[in-house]
C-alpha atoms as a PDB file:
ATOM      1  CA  UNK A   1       0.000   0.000   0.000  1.00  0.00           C
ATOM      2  CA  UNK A   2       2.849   2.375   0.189  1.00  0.00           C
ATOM      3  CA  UNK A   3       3.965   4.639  -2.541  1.00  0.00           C
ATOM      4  CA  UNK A   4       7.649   3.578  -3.303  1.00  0.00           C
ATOM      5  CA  UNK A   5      10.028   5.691  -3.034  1.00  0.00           C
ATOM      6  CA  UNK A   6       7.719   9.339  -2.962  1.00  0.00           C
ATOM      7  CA  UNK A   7       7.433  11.758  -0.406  1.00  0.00           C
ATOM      8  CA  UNK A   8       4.098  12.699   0.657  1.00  0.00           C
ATOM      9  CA  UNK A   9       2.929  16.144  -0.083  1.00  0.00           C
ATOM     10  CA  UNK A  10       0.787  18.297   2.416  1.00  0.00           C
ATOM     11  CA  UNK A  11      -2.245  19.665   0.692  1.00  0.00           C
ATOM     12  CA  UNK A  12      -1.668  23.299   1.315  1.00  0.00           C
ATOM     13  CA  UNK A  13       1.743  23.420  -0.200  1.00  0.00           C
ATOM     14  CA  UNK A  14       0.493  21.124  -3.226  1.00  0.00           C
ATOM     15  CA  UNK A  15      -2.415  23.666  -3.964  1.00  0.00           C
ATOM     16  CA  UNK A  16      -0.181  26.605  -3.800  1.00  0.00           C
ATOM     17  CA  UNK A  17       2.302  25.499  -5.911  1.00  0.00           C
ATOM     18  CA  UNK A  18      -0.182  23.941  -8.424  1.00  0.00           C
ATOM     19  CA  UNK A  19      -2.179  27.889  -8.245  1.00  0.00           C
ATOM     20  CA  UNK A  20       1.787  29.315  -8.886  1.00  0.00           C
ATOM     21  CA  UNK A  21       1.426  27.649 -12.258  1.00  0.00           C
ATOM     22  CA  UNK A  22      -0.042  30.545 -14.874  1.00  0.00           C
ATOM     23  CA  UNK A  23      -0.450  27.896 -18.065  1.00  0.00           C
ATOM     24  CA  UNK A  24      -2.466  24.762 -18.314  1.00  0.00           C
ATOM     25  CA  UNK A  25       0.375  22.695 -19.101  1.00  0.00           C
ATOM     26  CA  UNK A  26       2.292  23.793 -16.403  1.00  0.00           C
ATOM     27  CA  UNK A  27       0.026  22.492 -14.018  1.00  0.00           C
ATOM     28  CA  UNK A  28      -0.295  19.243 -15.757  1.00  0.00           C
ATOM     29  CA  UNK A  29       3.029  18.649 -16.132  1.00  0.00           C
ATOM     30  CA  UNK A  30       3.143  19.644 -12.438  1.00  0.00           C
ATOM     31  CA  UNK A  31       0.475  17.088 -11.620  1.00  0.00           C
ATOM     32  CA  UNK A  32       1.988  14.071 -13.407  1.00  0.00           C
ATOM     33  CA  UNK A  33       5.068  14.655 -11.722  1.00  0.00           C
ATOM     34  CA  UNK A  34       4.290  15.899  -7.922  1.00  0.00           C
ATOM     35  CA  UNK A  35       1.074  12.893  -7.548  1.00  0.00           C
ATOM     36  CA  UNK A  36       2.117   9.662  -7.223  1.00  0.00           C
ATOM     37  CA  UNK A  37       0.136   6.247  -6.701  1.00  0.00           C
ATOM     38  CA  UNK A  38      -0.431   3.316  -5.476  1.00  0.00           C
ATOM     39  CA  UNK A  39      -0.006   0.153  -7.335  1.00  0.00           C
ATOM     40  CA  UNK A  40      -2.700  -2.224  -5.672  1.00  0.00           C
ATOM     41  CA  UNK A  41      -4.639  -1.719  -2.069  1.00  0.00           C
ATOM     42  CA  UNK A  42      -5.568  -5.529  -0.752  1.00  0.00           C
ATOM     43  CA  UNK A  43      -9.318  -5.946  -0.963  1.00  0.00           C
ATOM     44  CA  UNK A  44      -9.348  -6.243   2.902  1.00  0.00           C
ATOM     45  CA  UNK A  45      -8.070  -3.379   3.198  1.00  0.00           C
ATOM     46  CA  UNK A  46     -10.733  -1.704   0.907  1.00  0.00           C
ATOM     47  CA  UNK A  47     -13.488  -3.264   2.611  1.00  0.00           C
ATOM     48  CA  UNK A  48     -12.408  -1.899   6.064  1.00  0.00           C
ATOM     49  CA  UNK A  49     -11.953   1.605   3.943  1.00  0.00           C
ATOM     50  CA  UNK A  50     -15.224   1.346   2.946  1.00  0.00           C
ATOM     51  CA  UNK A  51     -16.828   0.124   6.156  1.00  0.00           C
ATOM     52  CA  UNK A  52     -15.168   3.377   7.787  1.00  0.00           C
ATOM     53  CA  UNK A  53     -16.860   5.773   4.778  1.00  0.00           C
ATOM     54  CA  UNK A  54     -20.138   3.982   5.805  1.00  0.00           C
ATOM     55  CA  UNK A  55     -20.109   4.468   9.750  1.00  0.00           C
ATOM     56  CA  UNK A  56     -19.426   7.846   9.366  1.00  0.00           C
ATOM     57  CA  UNK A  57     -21.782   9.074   6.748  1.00  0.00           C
ATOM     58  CA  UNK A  58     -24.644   7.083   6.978  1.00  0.00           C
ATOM     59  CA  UNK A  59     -25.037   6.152  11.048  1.00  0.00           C
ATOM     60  CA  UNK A  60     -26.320   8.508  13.755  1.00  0.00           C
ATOM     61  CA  UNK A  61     -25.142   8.531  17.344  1.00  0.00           C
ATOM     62  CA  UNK A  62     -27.655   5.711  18.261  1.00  0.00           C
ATOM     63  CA  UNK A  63     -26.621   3.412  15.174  1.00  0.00           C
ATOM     64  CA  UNK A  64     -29.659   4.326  13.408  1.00  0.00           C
ATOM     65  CA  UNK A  65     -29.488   4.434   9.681  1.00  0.00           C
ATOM     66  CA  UNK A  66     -29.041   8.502   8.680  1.00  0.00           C
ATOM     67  CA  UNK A  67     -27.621   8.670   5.526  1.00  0.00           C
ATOM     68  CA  UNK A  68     -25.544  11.842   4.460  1.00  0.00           C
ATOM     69  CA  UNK A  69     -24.410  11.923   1.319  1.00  0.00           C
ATOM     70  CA  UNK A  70     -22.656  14.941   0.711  1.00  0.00           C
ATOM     71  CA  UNK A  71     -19.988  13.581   4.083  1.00  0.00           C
ATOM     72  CA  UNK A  72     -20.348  10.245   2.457  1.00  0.00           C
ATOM     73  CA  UNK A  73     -18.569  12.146  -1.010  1.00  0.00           C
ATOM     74  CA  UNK A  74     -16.229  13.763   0.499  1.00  0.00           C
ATOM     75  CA  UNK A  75     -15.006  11.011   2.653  1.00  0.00           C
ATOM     76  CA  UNK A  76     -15.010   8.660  -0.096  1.00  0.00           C
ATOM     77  CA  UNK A  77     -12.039  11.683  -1.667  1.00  0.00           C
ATOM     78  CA  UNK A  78     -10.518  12.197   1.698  1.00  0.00           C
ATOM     79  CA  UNK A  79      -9.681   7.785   1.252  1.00  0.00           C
ATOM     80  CA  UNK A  80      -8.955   8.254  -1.867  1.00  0.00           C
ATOM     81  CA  UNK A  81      -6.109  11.054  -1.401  1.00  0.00           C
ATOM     82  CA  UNK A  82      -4.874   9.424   1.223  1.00  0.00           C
ATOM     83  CA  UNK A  83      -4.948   5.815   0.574  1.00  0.00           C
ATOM     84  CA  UNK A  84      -4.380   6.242  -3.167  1.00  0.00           C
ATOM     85  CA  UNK A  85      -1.754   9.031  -3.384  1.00  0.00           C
ATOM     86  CA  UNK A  86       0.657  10.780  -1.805  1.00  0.00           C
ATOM     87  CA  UNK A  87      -1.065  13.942  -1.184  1.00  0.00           C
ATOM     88  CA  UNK A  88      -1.882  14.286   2.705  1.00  0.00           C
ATOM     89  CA  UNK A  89      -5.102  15.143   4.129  1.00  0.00           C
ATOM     90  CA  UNK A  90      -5.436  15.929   7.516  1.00  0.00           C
ATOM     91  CA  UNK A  91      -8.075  14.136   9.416  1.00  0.00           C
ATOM     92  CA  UNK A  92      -8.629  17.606  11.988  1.00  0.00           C
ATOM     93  CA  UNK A  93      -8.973  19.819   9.032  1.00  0.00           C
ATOM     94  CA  UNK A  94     -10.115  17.725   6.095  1.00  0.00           C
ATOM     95  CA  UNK A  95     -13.206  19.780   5.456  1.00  0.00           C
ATOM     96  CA  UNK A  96     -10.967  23.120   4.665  1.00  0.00           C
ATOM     97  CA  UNK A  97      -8.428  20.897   2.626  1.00  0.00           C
ATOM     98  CA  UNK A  98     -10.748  19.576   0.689  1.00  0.00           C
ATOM     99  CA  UNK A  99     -12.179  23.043   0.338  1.00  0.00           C
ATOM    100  CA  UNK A 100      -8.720  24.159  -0.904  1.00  0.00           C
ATOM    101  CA  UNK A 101      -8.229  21.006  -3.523  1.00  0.00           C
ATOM    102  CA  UNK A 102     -11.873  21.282  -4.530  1.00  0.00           C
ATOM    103  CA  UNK A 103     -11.284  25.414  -5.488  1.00  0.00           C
ATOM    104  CA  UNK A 104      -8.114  24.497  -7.624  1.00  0.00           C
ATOM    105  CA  UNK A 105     -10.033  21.972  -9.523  1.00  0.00           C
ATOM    106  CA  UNK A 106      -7.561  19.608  -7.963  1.00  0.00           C
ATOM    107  CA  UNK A 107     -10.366  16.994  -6.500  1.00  0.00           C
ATOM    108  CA  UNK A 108     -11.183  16.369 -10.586  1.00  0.00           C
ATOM    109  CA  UNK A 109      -8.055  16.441 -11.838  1.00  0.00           C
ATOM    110  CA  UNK A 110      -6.136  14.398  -9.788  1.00  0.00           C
ATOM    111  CA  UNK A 111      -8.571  11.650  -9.776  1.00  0.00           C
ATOM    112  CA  UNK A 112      -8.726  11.913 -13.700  1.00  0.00           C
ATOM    113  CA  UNK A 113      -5.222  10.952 -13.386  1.00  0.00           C
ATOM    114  CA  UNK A 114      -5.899   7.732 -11.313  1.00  0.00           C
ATOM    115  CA  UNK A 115      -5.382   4.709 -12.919  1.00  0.00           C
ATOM    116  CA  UNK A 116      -9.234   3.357 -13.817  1.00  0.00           C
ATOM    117  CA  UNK A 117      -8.279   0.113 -12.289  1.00  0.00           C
ATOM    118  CA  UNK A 118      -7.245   1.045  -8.941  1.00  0.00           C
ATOM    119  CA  UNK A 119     -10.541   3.171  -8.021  1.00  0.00           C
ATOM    120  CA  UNK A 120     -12.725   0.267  -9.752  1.00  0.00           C
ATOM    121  CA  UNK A 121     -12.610  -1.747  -6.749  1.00  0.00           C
ATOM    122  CA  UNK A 122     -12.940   0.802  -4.528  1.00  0.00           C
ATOM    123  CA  UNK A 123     -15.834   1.727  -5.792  1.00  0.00           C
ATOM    124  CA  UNK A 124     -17.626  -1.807  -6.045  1.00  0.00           C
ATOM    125  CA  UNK A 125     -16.960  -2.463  -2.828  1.00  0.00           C
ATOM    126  CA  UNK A 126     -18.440   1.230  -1.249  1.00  0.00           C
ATOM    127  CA  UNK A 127     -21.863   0.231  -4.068  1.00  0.00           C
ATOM    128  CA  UNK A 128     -21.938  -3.208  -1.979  1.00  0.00           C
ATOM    129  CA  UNK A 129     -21.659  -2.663   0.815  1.00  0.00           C
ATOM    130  CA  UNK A 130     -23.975   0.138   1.000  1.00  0.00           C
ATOM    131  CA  UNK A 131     -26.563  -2.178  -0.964  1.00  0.00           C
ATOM    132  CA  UNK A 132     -25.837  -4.515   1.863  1.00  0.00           C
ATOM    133  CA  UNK A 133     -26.377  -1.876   4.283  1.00  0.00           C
ATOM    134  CA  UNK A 134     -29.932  -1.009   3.086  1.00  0.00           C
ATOM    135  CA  UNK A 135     -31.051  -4.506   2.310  1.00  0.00           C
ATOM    136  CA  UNK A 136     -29.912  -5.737   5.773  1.00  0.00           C
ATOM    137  CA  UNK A 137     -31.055  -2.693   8.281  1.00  0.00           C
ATOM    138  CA  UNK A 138     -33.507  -0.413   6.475  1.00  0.00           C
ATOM    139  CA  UNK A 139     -35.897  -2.343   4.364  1.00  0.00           C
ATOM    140  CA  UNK A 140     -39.009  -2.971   5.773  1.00  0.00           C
ATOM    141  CA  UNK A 141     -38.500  -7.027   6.231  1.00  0.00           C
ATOM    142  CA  UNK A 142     -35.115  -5.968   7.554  1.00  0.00           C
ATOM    143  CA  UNK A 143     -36.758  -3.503   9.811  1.00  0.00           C
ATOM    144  CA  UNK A 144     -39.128  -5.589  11.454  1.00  0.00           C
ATOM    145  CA  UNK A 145     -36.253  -8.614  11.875  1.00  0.00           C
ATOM    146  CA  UNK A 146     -33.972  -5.588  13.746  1.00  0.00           C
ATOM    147  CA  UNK A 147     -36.712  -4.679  15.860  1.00  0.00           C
ATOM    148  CA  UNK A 148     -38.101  -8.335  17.366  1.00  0.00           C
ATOM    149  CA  UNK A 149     -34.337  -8.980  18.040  1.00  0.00           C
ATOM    150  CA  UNK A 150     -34.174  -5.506  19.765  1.00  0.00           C
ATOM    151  CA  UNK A 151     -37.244  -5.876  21.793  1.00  0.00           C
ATOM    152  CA  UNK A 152     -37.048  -9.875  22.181  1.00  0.00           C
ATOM    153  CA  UNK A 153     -35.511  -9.975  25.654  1.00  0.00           C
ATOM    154  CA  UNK A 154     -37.734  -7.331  26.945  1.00  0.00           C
ATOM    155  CA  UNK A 155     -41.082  -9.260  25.509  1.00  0.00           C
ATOM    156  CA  UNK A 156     -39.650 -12.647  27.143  1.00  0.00           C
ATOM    157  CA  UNK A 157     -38.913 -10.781  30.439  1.00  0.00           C
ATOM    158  CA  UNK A 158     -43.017  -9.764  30.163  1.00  0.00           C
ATOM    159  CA  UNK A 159     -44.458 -13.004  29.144  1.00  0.00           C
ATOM    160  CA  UNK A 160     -42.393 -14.602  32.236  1.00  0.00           C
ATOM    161  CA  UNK A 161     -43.074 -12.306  34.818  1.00  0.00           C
ATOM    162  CA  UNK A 162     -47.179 -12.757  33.587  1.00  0.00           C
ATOM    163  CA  UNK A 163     -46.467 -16.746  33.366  1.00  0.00           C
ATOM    164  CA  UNK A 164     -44.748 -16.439  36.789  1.00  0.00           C
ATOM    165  CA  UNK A 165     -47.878 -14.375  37.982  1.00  0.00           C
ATOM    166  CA  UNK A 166     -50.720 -16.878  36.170  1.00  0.00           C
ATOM    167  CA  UNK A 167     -48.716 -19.966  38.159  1.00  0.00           C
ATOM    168  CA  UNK A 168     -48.383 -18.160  41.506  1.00  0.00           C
ATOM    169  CA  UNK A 169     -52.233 -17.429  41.393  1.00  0.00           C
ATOM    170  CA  UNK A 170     -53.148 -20.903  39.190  1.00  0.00           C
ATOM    171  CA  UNK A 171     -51.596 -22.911  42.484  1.00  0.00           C
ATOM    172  CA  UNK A 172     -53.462 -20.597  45.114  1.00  0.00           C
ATOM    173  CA  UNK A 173     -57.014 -21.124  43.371  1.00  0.00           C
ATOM    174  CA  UNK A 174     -59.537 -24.192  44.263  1.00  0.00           C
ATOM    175  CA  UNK A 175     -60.268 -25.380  40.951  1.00  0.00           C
ATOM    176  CA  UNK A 176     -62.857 -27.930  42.274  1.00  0.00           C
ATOM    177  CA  UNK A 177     -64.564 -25.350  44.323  1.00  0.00           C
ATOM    178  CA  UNK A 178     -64.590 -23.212  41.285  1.00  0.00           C
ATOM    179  CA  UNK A 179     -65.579 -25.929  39.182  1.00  0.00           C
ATOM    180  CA  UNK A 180     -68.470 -26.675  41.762  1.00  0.00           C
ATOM    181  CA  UNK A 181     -69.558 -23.377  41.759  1.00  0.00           C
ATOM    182  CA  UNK A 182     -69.728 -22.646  38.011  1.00  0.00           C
ATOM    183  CA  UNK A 183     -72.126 -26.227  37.638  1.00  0.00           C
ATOM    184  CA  UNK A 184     -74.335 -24.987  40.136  1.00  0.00           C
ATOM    185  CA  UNK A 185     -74.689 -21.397  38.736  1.00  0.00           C
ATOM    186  CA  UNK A 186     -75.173 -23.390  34.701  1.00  0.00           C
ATOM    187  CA  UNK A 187     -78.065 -25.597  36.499  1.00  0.00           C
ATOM    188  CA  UNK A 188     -79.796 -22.663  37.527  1.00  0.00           C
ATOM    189  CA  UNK A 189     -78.906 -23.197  41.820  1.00  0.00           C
END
């Protein structure tokens, strides 16, 4: 996963010297030069990549499904800078670096530059597992299966203390007396 033999760049200083560039081929032969990539991210690795983008965009507090897609995008670019290149983006400011990338028209261009095959499986794995996500814990079916196993050991805690109740009083009533009684009130005594 490492970028052989590359130094990784800090977004603030790639931006400004990209912006120092006054032609467009400047800046793309700036670009092919300064951004390096990967060669091949294991697919573990990817899922776990993808599983992060997921529990952070499309989660609330309580684990409830919320999805947001706009933090889901720009997470999915904040993985792909830094897993995929050498260009640096800060986890306690990512928000205003990928304000600064997105301004240069750096977001586009460097990921035009990525080679097709390495974001492919990204990708396919972030469309799964997100098609997993809804099929498993927001469809209605899925719903409805989340919620008996949520409320399950409550309902069973009920039903025993109401079984527990029905025996205590089952083994305190005279059910021959009762029985009596009832016959005589059916015959009309």
């Amino acid at each position: 996963m490492e970028i052989k033999n590359t130094i990784e760049i800090d977004v603030k200083d790639f931006v400004n010297k990209y912006n120092k560039f006054s032609t467009t081929t400047a800046k793309e032969s700036y670009l092919k030069t300064a951004v390096k990539f990967v060669d091949y991210i294991n697919f573990e690795v990817v899922e776990v990549l993808c599983d992060q983008i997921l529990a952070n965009s499309c989660y609330d507090k309580n684990g409830n499904i919320k999805i947001n897609t706009c933090k889901k995008y720009i997470m999915y670019i904040f993985t792909i800078f830094n897993q995929y290149t050498n260009i640096a983006v800060h986890s306690d400011k990512w928000m205003e670096e990928f304000n600064l990338l997105s301004k240069a028209g750096l977001v586009e261009a460097v990921c035009q530059l990525m080679p097709d095959n390495l974001i492919t499986t990204l990708d396919s794995v972030l469309k799964m597992k997100t098609d997993d996500m809804m099929t498993n814990y927001y469809e209605p079916h899925a719903f409805i299966s989340n919620q008996v196993l949520k409320y399950a050991p409550m309902i069973h805690g009920v039903i025993d203390r109401f079984l527990g109740g029905v025996e205590k009083i089952s083994k305190e009533v005279d059910w021959n007396g009762l029985a009596e009684a009832l016959l005589k009130k059916d015959k009309g005594d």
